[in-house]
C-alpha atoms as a PDB file:
ATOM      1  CA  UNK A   1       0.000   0.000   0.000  1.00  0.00           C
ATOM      2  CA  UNK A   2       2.931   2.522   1.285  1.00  0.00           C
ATOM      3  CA  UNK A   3       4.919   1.707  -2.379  1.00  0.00           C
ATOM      4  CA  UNK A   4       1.627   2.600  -4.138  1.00  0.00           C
ATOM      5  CA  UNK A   5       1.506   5.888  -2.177  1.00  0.00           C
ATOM      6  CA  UNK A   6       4.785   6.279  -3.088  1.00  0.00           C
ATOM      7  CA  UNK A   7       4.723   5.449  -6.788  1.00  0.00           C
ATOM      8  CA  UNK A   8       1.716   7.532  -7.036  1.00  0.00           C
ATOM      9  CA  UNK A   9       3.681  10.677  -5.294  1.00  0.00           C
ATOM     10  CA  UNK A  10       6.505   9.941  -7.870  1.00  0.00           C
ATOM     11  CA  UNK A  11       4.199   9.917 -10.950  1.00  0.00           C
ATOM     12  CA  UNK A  12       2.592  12.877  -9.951  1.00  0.00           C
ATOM     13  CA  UNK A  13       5.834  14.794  -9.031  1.00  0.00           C
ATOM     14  CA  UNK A  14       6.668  14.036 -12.475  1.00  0.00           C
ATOM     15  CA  UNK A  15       3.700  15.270 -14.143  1.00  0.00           C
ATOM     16  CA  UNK A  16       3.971  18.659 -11.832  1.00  0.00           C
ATOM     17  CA  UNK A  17       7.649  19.267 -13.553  1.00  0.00           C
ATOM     18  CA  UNK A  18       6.742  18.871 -16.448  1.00  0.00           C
ATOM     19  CA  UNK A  19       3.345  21.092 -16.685  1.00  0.00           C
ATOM     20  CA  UNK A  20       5.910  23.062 -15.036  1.00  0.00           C
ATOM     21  CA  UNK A  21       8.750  23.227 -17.641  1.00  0.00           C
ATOM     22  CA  UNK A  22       9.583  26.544 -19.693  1.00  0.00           C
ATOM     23  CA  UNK A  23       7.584  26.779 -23.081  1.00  0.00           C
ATOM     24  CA  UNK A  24       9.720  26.334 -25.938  1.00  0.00           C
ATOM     25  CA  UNK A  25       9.323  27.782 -29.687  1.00  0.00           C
ATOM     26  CA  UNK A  26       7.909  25.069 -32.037  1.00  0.00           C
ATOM     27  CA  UNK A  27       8.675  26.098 -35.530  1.00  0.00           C
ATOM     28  CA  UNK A  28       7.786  22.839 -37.510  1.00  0.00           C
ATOM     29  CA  UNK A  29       4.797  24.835 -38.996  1.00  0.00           C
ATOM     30  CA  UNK A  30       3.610  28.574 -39.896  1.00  0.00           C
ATOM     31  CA  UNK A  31       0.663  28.036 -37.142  1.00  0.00           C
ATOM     32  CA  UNK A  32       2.915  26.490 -34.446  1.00  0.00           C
ATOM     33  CA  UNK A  33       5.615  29.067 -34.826  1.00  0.00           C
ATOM     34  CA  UNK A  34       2.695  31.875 -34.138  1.00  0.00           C
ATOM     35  CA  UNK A  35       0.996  30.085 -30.910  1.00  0.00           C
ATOM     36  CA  UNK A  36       4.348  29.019 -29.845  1.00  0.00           C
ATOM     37  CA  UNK A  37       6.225  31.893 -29.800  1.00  0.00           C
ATOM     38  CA  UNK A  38       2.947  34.061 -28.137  1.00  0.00           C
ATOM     39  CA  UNK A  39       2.964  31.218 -25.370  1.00  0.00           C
ATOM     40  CA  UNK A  40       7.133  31.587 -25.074  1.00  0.00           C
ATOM     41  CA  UNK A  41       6.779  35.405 -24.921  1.00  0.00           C
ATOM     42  CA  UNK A  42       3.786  35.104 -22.246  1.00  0.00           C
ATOM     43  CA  UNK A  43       5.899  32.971 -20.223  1.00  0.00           C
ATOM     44  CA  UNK A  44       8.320  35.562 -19.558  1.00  0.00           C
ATOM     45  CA  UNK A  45       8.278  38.355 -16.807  1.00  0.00           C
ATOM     46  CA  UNK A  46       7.294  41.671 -18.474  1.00  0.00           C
ATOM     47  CA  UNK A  47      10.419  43.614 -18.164  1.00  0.00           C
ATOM     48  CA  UNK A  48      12.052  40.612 -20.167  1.00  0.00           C
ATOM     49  CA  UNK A  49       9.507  40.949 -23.054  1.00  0.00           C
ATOM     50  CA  UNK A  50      11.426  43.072 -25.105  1.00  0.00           C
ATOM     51  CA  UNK A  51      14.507  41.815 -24.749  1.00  0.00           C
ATOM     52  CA  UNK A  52      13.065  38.897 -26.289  1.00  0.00           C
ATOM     53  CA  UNK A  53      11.207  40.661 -29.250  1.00  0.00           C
ATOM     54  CA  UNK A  54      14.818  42.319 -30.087  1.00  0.00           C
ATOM     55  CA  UNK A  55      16.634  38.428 -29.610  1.00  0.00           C
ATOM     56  CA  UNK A  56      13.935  37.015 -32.359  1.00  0.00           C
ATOM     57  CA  UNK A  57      15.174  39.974 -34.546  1.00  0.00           C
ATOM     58  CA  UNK A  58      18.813  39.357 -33.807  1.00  0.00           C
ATOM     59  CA  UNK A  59      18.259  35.398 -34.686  1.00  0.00           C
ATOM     60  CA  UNK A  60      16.269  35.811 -37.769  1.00  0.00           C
ATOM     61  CA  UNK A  61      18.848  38.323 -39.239  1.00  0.00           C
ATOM     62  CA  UNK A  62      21.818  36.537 -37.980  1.00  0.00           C
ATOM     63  CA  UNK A  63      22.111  34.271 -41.234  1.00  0.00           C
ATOM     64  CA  UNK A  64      21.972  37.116 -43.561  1.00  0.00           C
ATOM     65  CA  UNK A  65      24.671  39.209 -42.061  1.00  0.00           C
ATOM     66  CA  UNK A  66      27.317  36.492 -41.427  1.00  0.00           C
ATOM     67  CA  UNK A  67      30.580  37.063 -42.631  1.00  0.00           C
ATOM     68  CA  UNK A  68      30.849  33.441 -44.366  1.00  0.00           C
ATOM     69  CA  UNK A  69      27.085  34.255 -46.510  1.00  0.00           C
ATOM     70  CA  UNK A  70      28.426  38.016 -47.517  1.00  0.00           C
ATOM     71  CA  UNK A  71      31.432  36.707 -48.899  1.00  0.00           C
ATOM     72  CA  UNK A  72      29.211  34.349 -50.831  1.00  0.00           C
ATOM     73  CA  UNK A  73      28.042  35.852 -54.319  1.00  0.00           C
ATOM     74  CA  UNK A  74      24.924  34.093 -54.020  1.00  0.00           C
ATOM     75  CA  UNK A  75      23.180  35.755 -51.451  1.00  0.00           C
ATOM     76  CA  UNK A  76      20.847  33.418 -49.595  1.00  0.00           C
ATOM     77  CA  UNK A  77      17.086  34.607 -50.827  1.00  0.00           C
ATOM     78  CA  UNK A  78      14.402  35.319 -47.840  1.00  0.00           C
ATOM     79  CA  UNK A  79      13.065  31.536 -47.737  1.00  0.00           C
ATOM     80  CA  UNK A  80      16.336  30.372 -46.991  1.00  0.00           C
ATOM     81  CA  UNK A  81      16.644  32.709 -44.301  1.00  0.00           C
ATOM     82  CA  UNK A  82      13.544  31.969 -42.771  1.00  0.00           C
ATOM     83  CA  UNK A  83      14.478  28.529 -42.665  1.00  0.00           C
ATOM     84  CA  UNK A  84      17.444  28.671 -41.671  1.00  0.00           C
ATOM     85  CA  UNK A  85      16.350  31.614 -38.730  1.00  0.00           C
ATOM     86  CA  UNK A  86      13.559  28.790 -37.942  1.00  0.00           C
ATOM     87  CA  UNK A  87      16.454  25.901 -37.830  1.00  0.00           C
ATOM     88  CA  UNK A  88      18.067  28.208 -34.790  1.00  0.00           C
ATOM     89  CA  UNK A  89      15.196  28.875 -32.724  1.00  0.00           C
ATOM     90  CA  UNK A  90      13.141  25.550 -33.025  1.00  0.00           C
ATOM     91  CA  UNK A  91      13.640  24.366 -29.357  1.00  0.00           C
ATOM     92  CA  UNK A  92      14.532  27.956 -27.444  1.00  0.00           C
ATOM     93  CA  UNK A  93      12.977  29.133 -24.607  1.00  0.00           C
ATOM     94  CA  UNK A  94      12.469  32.415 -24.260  1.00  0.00           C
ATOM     95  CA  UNK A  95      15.401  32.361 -22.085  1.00  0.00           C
ATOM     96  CA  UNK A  96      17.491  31.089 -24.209  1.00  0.00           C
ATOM     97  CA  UNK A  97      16.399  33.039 -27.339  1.00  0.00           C
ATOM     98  CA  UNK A  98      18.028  36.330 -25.309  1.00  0.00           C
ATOM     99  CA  UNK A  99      21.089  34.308 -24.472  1.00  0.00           C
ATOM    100  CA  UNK A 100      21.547  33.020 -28.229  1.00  0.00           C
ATOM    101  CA  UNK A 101      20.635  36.697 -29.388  1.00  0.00           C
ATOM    102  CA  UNK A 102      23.389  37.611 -27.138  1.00  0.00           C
ATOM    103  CA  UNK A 103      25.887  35.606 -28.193  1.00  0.00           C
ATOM    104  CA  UNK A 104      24.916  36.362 -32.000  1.00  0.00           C
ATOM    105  CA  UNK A 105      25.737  40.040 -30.964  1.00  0.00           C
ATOM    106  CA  UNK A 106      28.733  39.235 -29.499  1.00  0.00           C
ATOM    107  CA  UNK A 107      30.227  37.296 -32.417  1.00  0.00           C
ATOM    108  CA  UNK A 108      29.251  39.911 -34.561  1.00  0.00           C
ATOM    109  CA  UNK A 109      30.964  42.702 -32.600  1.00  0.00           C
ATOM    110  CA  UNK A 110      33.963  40.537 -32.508  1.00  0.00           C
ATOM    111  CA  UNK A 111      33.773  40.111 -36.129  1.00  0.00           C
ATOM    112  CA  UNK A 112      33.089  43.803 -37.029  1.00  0.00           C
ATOM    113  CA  UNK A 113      36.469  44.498 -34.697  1.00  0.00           C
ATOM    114  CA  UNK A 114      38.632  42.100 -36.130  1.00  0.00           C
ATOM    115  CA  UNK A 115      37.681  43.643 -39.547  1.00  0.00           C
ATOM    116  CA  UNK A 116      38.004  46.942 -38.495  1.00  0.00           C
ATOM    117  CA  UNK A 117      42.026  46.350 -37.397  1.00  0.00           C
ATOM    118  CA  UNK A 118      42.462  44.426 -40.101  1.00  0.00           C
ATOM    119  CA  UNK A 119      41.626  47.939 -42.452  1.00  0.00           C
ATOM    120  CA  UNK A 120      43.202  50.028 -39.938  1.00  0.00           C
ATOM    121  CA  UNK A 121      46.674  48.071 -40.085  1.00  0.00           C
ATOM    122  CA  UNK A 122      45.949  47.998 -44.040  1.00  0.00           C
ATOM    123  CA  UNK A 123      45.610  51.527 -44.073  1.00  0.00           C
ATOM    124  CA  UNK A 124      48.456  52.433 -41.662  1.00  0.00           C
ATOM    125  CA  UNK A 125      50.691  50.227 -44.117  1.00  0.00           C
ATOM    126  CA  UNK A 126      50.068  51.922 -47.150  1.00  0.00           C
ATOM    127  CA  UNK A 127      50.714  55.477 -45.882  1.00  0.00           C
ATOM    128  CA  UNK A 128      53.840  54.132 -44.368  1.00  0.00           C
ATOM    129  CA  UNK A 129      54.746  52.961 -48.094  1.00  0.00           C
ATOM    130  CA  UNK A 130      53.696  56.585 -49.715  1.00  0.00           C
ATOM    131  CA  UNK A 131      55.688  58.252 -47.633  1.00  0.00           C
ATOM    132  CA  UNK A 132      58.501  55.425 -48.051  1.00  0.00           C
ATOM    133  CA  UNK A 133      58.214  56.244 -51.367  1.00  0.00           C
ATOM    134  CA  UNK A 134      58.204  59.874 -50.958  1.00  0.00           C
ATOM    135  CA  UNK A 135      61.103  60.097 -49.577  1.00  0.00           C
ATOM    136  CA  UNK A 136      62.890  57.969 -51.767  1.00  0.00           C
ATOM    137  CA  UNK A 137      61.893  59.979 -54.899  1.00  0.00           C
ATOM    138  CA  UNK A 138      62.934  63.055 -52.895  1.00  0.00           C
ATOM    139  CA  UNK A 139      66.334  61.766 -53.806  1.00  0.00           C
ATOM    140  CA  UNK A 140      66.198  62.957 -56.817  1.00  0.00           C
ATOM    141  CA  UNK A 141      66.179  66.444 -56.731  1.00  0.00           C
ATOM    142  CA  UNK A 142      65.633  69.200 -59.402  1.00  0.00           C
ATOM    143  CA  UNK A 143      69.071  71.480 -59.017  1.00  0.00           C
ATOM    144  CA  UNK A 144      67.588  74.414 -60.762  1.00  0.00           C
ATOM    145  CA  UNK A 145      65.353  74.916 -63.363  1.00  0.00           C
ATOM    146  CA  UNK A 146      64.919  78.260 -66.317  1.00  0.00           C
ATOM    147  CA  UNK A 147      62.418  78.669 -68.774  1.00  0.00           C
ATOM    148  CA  UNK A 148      62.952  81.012 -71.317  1.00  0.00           C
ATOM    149  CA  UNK A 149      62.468  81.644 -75.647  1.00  0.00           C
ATOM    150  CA  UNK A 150      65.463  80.385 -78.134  1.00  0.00           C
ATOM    151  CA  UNK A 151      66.082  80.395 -81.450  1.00  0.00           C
ATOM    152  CA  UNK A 152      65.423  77.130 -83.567  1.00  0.00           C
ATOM    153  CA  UNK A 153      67.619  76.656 -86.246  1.00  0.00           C
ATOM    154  CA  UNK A 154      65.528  77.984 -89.178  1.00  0.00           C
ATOM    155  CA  UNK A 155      65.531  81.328 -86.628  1.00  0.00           C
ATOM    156  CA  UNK A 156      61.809  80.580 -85.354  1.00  0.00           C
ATOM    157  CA  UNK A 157      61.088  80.865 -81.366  1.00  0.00           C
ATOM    158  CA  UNK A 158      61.146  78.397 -79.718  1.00  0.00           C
ATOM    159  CA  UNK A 159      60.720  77.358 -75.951  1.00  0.00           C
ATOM    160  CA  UNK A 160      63.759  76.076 -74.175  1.00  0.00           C
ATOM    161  CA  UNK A 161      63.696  74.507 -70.711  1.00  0.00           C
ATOM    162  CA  UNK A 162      67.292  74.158 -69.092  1.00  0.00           C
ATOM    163  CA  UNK A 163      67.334  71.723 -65.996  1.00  0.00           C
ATOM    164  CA  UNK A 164      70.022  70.386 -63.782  1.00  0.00           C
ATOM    165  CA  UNK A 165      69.427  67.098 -61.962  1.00  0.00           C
ATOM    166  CA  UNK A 166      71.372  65.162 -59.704  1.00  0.00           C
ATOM    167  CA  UNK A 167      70.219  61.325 -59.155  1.00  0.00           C
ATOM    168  CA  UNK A 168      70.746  60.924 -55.430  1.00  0.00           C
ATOM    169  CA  UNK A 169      68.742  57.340 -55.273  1.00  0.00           C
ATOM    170  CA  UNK A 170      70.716  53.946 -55.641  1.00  0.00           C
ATOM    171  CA  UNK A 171      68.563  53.233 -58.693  1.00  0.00           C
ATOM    172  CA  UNK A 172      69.847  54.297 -62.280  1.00  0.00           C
ATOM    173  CA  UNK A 173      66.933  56.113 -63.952  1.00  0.00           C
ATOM    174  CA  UNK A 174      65.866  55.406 -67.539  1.00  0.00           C
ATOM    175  CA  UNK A 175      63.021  58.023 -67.108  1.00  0.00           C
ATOM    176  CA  UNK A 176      61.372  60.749 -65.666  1.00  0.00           C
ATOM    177  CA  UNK A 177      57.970  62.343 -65.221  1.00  0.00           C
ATOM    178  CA  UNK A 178      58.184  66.048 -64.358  1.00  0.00           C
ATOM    179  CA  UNK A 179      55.527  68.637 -63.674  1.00  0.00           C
ATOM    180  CA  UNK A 180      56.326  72.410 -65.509  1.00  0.00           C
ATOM    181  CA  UNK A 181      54.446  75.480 -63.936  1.00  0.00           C
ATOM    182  CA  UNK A 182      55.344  78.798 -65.165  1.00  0.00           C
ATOM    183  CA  UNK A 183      54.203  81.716 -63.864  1.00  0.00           C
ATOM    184  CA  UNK A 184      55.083  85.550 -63.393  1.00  0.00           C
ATOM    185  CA  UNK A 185      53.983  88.082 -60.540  1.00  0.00           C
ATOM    186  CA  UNK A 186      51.402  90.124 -62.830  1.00  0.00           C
ATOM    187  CA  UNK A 187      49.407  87.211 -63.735  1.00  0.00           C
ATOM    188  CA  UNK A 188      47.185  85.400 -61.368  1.00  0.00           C
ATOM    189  CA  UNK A 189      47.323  82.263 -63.682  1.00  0.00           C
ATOM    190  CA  UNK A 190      50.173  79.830 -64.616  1.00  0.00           C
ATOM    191  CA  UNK A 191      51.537  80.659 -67.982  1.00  0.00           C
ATOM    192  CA  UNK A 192      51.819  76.504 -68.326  1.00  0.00           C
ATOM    193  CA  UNK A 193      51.096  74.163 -65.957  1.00  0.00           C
ATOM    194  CA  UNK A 194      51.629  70.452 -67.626  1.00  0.00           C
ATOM    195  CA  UNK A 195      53.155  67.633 -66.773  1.00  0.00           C
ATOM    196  CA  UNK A 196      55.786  65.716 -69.340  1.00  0.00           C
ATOM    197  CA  UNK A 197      57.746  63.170 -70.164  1.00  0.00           C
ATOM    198  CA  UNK A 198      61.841  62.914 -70.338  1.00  0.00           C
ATOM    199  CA  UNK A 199      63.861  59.804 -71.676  1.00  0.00           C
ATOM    200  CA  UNK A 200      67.801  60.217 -70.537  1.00  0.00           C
ATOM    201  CA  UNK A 201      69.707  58.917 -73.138  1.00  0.00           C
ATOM    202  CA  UNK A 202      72.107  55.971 -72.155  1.00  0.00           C
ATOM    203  CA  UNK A 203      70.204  56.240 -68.717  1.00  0.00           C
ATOM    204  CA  UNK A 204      71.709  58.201 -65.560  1.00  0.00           C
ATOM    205  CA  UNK A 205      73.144  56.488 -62.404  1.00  0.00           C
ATOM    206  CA  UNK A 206      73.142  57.104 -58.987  1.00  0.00           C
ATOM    207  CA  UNK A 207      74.925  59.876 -57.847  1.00  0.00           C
ATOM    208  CA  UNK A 208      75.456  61.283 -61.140  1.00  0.00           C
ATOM    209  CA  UNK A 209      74.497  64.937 -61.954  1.00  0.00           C
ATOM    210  CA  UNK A 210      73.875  66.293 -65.522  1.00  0.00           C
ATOM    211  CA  UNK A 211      72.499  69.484 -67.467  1.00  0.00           C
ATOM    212  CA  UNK A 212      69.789  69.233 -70.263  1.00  0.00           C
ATOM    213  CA  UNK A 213      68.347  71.591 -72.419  1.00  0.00           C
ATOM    214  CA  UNK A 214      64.902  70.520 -73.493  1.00  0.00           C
ATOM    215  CA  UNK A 215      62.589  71.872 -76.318  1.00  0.00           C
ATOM    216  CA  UNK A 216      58.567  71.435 -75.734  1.00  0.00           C
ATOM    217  CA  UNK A 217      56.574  71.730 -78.349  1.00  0.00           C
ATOM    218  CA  UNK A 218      56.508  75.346 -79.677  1.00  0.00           C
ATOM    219  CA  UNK A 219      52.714  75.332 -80.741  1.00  0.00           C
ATOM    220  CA  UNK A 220      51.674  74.146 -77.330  1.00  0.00           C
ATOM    221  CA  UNK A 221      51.469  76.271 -74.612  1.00  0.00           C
ATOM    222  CA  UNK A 222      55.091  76.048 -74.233  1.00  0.00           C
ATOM    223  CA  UNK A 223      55.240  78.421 -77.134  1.00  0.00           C
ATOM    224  CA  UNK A 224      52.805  80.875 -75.833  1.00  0.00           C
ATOM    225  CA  UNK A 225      54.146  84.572 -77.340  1.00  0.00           C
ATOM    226  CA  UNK A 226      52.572  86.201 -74.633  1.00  0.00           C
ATOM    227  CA  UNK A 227      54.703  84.564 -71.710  1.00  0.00           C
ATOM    228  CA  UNK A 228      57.124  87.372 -70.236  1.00  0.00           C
ATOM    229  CA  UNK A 229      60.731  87.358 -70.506  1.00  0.00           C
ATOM    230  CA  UNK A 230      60.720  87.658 -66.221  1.00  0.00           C
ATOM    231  CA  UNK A 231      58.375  84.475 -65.986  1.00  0.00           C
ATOM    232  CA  UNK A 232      59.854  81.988 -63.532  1.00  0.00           C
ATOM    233  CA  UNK A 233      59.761  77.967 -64.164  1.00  0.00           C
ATOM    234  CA  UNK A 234      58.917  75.711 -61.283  1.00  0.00           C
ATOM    235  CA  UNK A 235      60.132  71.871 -61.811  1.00  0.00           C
ATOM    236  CA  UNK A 236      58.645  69.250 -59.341  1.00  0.00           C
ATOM    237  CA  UNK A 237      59.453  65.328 -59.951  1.00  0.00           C
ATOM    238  CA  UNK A 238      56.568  63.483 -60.518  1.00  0.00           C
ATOM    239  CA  UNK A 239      57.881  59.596 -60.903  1.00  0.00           C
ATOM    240  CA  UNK A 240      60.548  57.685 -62.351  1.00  0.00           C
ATOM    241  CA  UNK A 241      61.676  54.911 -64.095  1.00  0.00           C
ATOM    242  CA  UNK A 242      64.780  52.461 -63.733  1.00  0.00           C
ATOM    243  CA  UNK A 243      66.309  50.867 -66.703  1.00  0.00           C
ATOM    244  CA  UNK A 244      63.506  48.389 -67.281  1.00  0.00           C
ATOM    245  CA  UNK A 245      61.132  51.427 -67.715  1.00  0.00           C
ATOM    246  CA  UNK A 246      59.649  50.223 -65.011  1.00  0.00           C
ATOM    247  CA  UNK A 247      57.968  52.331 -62.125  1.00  0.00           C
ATOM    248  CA  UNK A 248      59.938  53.628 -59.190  1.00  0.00           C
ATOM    249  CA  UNK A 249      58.331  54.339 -55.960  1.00  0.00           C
ATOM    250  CA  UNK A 250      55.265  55.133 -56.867  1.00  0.00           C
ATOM    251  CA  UNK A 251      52.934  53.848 -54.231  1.00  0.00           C
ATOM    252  CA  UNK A 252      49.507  56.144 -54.073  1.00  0.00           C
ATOM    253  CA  UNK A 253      48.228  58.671 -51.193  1.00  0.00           C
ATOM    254  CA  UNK A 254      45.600  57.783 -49.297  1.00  0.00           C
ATOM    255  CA  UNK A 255      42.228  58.929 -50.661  1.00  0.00           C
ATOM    256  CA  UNK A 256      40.015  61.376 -48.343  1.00  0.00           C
ATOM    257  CA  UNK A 257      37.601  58.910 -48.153  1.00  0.00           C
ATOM    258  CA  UNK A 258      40.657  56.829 -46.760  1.00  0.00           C
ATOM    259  CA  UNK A 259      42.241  59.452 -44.209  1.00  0.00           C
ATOM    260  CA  UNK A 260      38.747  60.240 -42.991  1.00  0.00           C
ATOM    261  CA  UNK A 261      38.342  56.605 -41.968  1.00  0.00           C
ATOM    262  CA  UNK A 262      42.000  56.199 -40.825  1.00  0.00           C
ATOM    263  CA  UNK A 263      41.541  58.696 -38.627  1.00  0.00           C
ATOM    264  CA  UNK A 264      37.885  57.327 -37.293  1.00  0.00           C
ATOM    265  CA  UNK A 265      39.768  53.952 -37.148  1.00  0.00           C
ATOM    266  CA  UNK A 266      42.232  55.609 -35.111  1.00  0.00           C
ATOM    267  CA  UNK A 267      40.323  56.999 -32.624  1.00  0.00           C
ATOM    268  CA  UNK A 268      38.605  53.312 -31.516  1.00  0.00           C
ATOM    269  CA  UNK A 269      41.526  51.226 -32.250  1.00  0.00           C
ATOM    270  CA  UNK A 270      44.822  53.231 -32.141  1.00  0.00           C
ATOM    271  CA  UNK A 271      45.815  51.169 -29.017  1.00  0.00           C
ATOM    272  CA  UNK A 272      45.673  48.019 -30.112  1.00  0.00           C
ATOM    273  CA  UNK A 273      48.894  45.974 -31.012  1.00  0.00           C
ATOM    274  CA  UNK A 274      48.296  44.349 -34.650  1.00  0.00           C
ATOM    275  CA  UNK A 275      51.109  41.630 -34.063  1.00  0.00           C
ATOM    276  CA  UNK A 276      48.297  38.801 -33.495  1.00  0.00           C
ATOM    277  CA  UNK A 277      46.630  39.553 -37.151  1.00  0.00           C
ATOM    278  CA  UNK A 278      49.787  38.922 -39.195  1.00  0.00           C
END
């Protein structure tokens, strides 16, 4: 009689804990998903209610914002998102929906900050080469520099540039790219401002200096009649080449767009040591 008592206290013990258990999200149908998540959200004290609207959010979304499925040029249309959102909460109580939207967030943060060193570093690299470069071409410096009307042979004007160089770099240069202003104090606008092209003959090596006298084209603006005797030429080096004509130093500036978020990047990351992401 006592083990029947007993038995009977057991079974219904049972029963209590389990009328007693946390609802749970039942998404194996349209219908189910609706009463079940209602019943979940019920369940929960009313200051948690929210938090648990904002976790289904967070859980739906997940799938379409991972880092694997962006990378992927087929985008996962909104069935397969569903599903796959419906895959993830199928079982959750509303508990455990806030703790898996939490950790979603989390991962994503982590993500988003991993990403964001990653550019930062990228973008502290490549100013570091620019101004590598820089200073490399700076080398190669532009001794001094006159502009001024000849005489071609047939006794026509013509524009001369003189230029001395000296090749400081421990490349030998096959090339240069220049930039030519001219300009004189009564005139608010350069005379010439173009950029242009010179091939040294037999190449020039390091530490060498020499003197050229170069003629532009006459009918360009080179040959403008108007330009003043008194008008000054201003040489800057653009780029060169070595002896395989191929480009020295020549690694870009940062955009604005790129400084701007540098500096942004800056601001929330500057502290952080990058040695882990190589």
């Amino acid at each position: 009689m006592w083990s029947l008592l007993r038995l009977s206290a057991i079974s219904l013990s049972v029963l209590m804990i389990a009328g007693c258990s946390d609802p749970k999200i039942d998404t194996s149908s349209m219908p189910a998903s609706v009463v079940s998540v209602e019943k979940v959200r019920n369940s929960l004290p009313t200051y948690k209610r929210d938090e648990f609207d904002q976790g289904l959010i967070i859980i739906a979304t997940s799938t379409s914002f991972s880092g694997i499925d962006i990378l992927n040029p087929h985008r996962m249309n909104a069935a397969e998102i569903a599903e796959t959102a419906n895959a993830q909460m199928h079982g959750l109580t509303g508990d455990q929906v806030i703790q898996r939207a939490d950790q979603i967030l989390r991962e994503r943060r982590a993500r988003e900050r991993e990403q964001a060193i990653r550019t930062l570093k990228r973008l502290e690299e490549k100013r570091a080469k620019a101004t590598s470069d820089q200073q490399q071409l700076a080398r190669f410096t532009i001794d001094s520099a006159r502009y001024y009307m000849g005489s071609s042979p047939y006794g026509a004007p013509e524009p001369v540039i003189d230029l001395e160089v000296t090749n400081g770099t421990d490349q030998a240069i096959s090339e240069l790219l220049l930039r030519g202003v001219v300009t004189s104090p009564d005139h608010s606008v350069p005379w010439v401002d173009e950029t242009f092209y010179y091939v040294v003959p037999g190449g020039m090596e390091p530490g060498e200096t020499l003197e050229w006298s170069l003629a532009p084209n006459r009918f360009g603006p080179w040959g403008n009649a108007q330009i003043p005797s008194d008008a000054e030429l201003t040489v800057t080096l653009q780029g060169l080449k070595d002896l395989d004509e191929q480009p020295l130093w020549d690694s870009p500036e940062l955009t604005e767009h790129e400084l701007a978020r540098l500096e942004r990047l800056q601001k929330e990351y500057g502290g952080i040591a990058f040695s882990r992401l190589e």
